[in-house]
PDB file of N, CA and C in Angstrom:
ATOM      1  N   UNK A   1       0.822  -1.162   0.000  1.00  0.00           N
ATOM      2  CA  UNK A   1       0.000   0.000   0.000  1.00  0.00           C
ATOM      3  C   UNK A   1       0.883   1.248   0.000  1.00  0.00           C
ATOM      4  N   UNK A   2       0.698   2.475  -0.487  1.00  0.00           N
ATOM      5  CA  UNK A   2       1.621   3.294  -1.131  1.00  0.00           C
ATOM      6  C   UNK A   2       0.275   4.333  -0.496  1.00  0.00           C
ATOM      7  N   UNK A   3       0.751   5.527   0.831  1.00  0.00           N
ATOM      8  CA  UNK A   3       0.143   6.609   1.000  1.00  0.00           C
ATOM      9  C   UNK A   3      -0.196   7.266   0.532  1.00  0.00           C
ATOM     10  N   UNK A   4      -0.812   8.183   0.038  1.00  0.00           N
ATOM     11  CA  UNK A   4      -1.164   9.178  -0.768  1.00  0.00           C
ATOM     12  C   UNK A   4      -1.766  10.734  -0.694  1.00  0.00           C
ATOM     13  N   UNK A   5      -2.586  10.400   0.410  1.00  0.00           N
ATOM     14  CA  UNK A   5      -3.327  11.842   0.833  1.00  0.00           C
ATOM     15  C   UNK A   5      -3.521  11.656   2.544  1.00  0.00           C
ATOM     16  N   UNK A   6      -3.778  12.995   2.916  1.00  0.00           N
ATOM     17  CA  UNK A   6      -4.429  13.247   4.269  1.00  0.00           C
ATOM     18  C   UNK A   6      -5.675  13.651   3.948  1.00  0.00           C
ATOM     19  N   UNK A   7      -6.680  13.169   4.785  1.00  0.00           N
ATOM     20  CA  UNK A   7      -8.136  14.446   4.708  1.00  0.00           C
ATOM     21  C   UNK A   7      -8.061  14.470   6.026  1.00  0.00           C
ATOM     22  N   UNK A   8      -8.065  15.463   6.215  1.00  0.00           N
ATOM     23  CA  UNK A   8      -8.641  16.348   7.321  1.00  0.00           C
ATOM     24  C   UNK A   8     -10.297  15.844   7.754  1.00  0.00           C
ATOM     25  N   UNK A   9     -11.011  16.594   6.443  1.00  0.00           N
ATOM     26  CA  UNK A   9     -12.251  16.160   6.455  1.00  0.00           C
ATOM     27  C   UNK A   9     -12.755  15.297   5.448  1.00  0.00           C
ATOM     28  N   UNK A  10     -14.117  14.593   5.274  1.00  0.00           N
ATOM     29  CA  UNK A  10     -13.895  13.659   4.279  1.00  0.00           C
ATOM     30  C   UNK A  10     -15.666  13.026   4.224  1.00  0.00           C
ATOM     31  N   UNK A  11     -15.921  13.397   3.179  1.00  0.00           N
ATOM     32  CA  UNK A  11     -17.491  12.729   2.725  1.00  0.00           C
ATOM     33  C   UNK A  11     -17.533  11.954   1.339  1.00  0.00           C
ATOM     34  N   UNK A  12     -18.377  10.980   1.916  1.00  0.00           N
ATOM     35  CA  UNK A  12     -18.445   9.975   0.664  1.00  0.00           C
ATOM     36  C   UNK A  12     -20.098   9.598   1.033  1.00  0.00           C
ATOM     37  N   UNK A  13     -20.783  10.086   0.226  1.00  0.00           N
ATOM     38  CA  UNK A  13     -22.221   9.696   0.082  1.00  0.00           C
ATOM     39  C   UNK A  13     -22.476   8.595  -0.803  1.00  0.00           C
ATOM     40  N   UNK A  14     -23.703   7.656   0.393  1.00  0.00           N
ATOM     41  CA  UNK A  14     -23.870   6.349   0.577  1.00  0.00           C
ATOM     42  C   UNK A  14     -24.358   6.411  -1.435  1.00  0.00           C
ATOM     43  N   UNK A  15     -24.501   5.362  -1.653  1.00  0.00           N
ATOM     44  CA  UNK A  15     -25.178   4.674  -3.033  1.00  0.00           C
ATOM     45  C   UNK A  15     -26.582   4.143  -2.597  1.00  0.00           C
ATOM     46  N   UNK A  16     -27.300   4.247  -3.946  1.00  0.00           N
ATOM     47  CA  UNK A  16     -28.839   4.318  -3.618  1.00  0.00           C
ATOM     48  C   UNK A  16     -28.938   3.095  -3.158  1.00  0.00           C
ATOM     49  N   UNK A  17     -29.715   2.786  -2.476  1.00  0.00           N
ATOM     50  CA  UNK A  17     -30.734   1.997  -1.774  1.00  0.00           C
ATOM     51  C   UNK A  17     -29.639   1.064  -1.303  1.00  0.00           C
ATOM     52  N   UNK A  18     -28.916   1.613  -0.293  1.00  0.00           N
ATOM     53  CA  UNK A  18     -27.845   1.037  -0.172  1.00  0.00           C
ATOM     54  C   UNK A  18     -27.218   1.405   1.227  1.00  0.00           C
ATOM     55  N   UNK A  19     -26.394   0.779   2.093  1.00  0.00           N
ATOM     56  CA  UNK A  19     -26.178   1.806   3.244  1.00  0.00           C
ATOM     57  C   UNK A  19     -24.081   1.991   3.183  1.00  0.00           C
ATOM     58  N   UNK A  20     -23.851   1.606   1.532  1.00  0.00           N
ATOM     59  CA  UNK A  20     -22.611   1.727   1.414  1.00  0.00           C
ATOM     60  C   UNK A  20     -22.154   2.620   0.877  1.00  0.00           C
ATOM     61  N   UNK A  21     -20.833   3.073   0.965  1.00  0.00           N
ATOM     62  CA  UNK A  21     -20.760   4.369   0.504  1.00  0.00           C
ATOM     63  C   UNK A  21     -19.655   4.142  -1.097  1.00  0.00           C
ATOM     64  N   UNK A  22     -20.009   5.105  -1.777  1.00  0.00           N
ATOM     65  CA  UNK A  22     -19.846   4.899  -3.289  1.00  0.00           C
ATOM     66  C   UNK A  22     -18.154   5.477  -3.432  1.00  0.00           C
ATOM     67  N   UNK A  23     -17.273   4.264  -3.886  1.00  0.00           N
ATOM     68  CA  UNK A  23     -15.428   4.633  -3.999  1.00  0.00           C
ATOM     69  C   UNK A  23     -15.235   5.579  -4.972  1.00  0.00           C
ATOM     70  N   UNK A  24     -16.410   5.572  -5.782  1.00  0.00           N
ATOM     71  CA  UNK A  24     -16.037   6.722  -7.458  1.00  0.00           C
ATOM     72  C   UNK A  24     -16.397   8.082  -6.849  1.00  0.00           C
ATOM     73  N   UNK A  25     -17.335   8.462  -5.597  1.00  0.00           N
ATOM     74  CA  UNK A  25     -18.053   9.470  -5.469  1.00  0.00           C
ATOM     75  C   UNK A  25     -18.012  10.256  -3.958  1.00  0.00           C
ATOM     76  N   UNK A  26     -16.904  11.506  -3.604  1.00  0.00           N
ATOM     77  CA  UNK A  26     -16.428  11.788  -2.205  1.00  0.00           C
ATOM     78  C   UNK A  26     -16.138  13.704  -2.486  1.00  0.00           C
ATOM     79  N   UNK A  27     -16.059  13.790  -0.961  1.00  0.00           N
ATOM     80  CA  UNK A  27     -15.472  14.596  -1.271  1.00  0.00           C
ATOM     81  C   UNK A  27     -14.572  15.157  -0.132  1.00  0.00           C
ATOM     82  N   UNK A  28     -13.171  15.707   0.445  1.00  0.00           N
ATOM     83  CA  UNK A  28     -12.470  15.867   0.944  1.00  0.00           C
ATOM     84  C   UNK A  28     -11.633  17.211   1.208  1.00  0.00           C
ATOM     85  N   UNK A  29     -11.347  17.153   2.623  1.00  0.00           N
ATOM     86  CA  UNK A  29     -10.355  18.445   2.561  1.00  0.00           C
ATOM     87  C   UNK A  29      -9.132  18.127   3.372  1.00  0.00           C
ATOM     88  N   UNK A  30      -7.930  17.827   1.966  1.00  0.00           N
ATOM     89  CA  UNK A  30      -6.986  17.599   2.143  1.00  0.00           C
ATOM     90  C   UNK A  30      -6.152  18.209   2.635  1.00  0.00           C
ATOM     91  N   UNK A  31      -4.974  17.494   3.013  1.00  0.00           N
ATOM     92  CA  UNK A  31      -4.112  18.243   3.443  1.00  0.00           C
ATOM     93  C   UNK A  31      -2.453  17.995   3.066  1.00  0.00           C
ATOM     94  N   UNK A  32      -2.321  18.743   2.582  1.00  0.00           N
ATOM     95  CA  UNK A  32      -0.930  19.189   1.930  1.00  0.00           C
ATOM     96  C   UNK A  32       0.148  18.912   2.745  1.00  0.00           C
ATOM     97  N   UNK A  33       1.412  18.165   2.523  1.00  0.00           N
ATOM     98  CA  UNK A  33       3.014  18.271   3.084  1.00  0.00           C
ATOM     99  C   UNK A  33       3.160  19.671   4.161  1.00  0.00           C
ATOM    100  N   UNK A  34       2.694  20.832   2.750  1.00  0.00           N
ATOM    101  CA  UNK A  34       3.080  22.051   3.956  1.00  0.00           C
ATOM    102  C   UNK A  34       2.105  22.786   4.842  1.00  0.00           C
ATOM    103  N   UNK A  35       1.125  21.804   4.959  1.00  0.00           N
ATOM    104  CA  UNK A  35       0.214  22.317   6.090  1.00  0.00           C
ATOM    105  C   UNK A  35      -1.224  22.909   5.438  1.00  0.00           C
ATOM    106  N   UNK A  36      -0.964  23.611   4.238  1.00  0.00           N
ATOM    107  CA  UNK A  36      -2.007  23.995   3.657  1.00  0.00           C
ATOM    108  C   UNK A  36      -3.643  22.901   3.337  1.00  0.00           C
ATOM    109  N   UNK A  37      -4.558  23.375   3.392  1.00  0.00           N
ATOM    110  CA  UNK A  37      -5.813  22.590   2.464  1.00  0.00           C
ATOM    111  C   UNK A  37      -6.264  22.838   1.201  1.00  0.00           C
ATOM    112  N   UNK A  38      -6.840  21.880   0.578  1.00  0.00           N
ATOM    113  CA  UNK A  38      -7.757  21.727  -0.120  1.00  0.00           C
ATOM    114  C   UNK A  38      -8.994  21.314  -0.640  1.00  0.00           C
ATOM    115  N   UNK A  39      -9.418  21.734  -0.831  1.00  0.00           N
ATOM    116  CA  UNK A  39     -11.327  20.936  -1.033  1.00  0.00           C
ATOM    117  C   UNK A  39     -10.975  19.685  -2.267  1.00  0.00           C
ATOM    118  N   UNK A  40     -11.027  18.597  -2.121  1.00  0.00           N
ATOM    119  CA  UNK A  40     -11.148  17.577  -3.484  1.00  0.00           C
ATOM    120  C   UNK A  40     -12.755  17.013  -3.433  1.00  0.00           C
ATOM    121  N   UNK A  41     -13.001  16.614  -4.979  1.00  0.00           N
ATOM    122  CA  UNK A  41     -13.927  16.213  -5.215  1.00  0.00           C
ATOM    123  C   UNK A  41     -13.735  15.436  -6.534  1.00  0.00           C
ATOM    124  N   UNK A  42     -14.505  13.939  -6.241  1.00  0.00           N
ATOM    125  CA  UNK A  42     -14.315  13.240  -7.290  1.00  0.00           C
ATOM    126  C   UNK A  42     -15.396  12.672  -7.463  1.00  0.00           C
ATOM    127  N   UNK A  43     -16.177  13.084  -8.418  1.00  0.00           N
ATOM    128  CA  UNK A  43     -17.645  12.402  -9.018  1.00  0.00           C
ATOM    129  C   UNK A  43     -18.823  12.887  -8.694  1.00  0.00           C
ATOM    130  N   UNK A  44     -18.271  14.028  -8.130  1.00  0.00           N
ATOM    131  CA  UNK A  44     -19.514  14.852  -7.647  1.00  0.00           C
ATOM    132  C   UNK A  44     -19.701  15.682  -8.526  1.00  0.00           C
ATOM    133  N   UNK A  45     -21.110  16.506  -7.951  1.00  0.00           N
ATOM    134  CA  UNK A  45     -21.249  17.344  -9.071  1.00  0.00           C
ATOM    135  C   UNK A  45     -20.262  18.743  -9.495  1.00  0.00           C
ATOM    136  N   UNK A  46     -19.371  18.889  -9.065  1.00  0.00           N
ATOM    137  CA  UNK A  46     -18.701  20.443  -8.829  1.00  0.00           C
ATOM    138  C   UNK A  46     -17.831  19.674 -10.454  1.00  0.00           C
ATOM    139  N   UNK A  47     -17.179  18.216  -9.931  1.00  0.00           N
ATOM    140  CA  UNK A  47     -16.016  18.291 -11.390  1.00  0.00           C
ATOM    141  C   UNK A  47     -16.918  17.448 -12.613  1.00  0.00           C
ATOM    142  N   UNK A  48     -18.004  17.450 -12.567  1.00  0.00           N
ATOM    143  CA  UNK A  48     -18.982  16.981 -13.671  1.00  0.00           C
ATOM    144  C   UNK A  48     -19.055  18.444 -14.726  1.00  0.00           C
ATOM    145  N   UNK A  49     -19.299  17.842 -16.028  1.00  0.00           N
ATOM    146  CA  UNK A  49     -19.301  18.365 -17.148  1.00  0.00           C
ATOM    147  C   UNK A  49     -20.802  18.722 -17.714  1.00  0.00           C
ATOM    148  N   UNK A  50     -21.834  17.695 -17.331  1.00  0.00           N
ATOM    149  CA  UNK A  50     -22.987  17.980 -17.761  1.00  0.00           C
ATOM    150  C   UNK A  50     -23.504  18.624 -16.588  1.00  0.00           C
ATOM    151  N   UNK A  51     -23.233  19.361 -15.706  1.00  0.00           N
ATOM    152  CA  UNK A  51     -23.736  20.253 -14.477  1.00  0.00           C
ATOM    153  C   UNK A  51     -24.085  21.846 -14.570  1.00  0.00           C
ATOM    154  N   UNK A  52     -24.917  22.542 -14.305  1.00  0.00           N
ATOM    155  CA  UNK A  52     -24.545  23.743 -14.799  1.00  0.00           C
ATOM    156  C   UNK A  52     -23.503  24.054 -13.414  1.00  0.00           C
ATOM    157  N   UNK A  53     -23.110  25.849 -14.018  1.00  0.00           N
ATOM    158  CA  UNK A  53     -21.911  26.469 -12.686  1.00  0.00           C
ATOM    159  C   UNK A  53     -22.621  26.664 -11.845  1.00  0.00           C
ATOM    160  N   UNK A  54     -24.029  27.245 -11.607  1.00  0.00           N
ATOM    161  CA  UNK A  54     -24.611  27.167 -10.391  1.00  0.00           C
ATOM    162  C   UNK A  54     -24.880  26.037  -9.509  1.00  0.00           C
ATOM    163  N   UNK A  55     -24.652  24.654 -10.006  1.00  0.00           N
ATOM    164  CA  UNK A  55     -24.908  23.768  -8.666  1.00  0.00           C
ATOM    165  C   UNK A  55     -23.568  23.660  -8.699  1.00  0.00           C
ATOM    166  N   UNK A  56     -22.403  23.597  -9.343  1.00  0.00           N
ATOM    167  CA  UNK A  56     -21.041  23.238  -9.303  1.00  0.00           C
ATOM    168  C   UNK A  56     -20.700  24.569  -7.876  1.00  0.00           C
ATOM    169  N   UNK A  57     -20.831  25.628  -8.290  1.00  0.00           N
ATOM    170  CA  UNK A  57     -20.693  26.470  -7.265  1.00  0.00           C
ATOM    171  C   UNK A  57     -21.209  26.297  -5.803  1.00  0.00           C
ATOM    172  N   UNK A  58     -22.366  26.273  -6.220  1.00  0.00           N
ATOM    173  CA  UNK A  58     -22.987  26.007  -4.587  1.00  0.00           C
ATOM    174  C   UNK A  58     -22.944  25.049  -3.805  1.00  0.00           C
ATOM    175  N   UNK A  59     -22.028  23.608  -4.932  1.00  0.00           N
ATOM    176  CA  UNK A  59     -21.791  22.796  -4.270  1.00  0.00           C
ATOM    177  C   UNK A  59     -20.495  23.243  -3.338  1.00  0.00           C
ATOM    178  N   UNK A  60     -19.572  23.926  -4.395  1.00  0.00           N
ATOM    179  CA  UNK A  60     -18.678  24.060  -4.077  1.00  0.00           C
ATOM    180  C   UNK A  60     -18.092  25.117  -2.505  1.00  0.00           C
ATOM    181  N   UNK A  61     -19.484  25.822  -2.398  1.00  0.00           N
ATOM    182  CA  UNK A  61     -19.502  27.053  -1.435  1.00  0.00           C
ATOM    183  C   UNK A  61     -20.152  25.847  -0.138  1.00  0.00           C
ATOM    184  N   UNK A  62     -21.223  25.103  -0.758  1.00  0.00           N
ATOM    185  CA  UNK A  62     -21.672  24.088   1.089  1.00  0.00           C
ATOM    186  C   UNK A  62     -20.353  23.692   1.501  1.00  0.00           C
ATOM    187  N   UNK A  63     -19.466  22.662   0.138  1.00  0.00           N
ATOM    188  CA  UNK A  63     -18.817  22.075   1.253  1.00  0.00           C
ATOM    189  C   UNK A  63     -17.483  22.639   1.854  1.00  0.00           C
ATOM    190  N   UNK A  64     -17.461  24.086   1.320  1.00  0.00           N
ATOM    191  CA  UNK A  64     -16.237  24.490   2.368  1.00  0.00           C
ATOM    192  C   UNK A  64     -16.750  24.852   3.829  1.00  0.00           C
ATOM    193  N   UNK A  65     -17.936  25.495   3.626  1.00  0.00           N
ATOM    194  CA  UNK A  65     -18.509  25.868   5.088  1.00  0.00           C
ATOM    195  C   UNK A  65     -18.984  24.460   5.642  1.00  0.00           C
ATOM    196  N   UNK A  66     -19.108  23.831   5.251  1.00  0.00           N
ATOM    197  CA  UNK A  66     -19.458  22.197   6.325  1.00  0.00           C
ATOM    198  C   UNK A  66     -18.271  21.827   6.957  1.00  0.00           C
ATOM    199  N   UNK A  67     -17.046  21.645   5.648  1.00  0.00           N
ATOM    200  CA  UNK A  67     -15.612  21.013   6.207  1.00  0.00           C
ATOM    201  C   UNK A  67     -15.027  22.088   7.148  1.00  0.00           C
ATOM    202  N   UNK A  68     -15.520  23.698   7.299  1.00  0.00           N
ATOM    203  CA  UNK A  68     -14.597  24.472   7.821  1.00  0.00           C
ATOM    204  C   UNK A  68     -15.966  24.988   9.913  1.00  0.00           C
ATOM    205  N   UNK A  69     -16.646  23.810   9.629  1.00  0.00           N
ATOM    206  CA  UNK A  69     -17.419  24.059  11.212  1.00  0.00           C
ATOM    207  C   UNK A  69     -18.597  25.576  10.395  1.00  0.00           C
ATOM    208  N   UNK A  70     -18.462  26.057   9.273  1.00  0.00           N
ATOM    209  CA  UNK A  70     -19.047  27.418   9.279  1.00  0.00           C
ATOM    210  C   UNK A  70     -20.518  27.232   9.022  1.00  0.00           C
ATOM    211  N   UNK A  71     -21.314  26.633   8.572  1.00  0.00           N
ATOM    212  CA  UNK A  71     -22.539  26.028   8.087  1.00  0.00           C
ATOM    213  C   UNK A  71     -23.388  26.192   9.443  1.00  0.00           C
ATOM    214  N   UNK A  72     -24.303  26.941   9.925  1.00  0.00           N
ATOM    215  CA  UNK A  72     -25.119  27.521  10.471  1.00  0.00           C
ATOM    216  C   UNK A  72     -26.460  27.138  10.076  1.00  0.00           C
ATOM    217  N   UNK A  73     -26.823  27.802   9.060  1.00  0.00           N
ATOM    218  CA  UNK A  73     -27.605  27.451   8.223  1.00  0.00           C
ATOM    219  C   UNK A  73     -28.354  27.702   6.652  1.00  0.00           C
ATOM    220  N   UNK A  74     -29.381  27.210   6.584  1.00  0.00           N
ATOM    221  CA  UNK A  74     -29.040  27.059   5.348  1.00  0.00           C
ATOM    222  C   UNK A  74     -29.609  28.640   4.570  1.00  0.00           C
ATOM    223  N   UNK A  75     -29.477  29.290   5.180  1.00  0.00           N
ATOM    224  CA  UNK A  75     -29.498  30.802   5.023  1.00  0.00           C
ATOM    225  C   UNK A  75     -28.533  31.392   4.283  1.00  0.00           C
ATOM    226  N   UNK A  76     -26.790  30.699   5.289  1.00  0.00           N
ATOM    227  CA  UNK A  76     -25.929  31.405   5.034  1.00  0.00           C
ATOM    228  C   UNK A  76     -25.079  30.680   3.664  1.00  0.00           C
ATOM    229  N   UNK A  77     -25.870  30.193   2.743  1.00  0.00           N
ATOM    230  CA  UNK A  77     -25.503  29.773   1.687  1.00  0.00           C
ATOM    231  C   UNK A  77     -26.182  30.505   0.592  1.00  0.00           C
ATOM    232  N   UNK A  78     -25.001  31.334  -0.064  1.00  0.00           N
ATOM    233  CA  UNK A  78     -25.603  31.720  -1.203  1.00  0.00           C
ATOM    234  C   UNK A  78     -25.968  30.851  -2.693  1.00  0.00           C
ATOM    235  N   UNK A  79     -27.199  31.561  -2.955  1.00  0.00           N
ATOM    236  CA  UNK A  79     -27.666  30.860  -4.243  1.00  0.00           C
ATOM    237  C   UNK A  79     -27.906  31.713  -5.508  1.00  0.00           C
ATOM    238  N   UNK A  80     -26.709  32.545  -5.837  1.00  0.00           N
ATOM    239  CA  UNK A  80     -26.776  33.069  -6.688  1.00  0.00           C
ATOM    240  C   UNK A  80     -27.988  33.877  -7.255  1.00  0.00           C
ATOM    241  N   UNK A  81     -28.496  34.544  -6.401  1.00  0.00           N
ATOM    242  CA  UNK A  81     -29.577  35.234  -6.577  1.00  0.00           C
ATOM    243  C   UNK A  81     -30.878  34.935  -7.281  1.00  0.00           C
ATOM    244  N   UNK A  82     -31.253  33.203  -6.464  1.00  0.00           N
ATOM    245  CA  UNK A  82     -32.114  32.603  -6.739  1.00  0.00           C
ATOM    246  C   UNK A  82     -33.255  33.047  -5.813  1.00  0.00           C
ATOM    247  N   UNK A  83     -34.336  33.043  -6.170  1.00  0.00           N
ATOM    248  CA  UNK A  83     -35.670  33.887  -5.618  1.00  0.00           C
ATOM    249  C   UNK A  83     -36.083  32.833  -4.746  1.00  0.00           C
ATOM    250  N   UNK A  84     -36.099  32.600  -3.585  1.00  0.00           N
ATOM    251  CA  UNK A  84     -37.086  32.004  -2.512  1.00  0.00           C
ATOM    252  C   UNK A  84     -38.240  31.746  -2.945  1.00  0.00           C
ATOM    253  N   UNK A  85     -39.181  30.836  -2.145  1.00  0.00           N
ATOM    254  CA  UNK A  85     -40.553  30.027  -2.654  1.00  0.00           C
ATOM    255  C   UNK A  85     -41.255  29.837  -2.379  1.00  0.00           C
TER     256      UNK A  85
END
């Protein structure tokens, strides 16, 4: 086995009807040699191609405030100046 990454933090959502969680589909906040982070995501919607930028974004804006304790609620997530309902 050959190391590769740290996560700090780390989500992998389960597969349907299923209570296992999916190896193609996560997402993480790594951590770098020099201390620094990063948000990774693999198979989610942020590095998908058929997604528009608004869910890629807003995915991308939940999961820093989830991985970083900031997520309050779901107020303090912007939605690109999407009209309430």
């Amino acid at each position: 086995m050959q190391y590769e990454a740290c996560y700090l933090r780390f989500l992998m959502p389960r597969m349907r009807d299923s209570e296992l969680g999916s190896k193609k589909r996560y997402a993480g906040l790594r951590q770098a040699p020099d201390g620094s982070s990063t948000l990774v995501f693999k198979g989610l919607e942020q590095v998908r191609s058929d997604w528009t930028r608004l869910a890629k974004d807003f995915q991308q804006t939940l999961f820093a405030q989830i991985f970083a304790d900031q997520l309050r609620s779901a107020d303090s997530i912007p939605c690109g100046g999407i009209a309430r309902g």
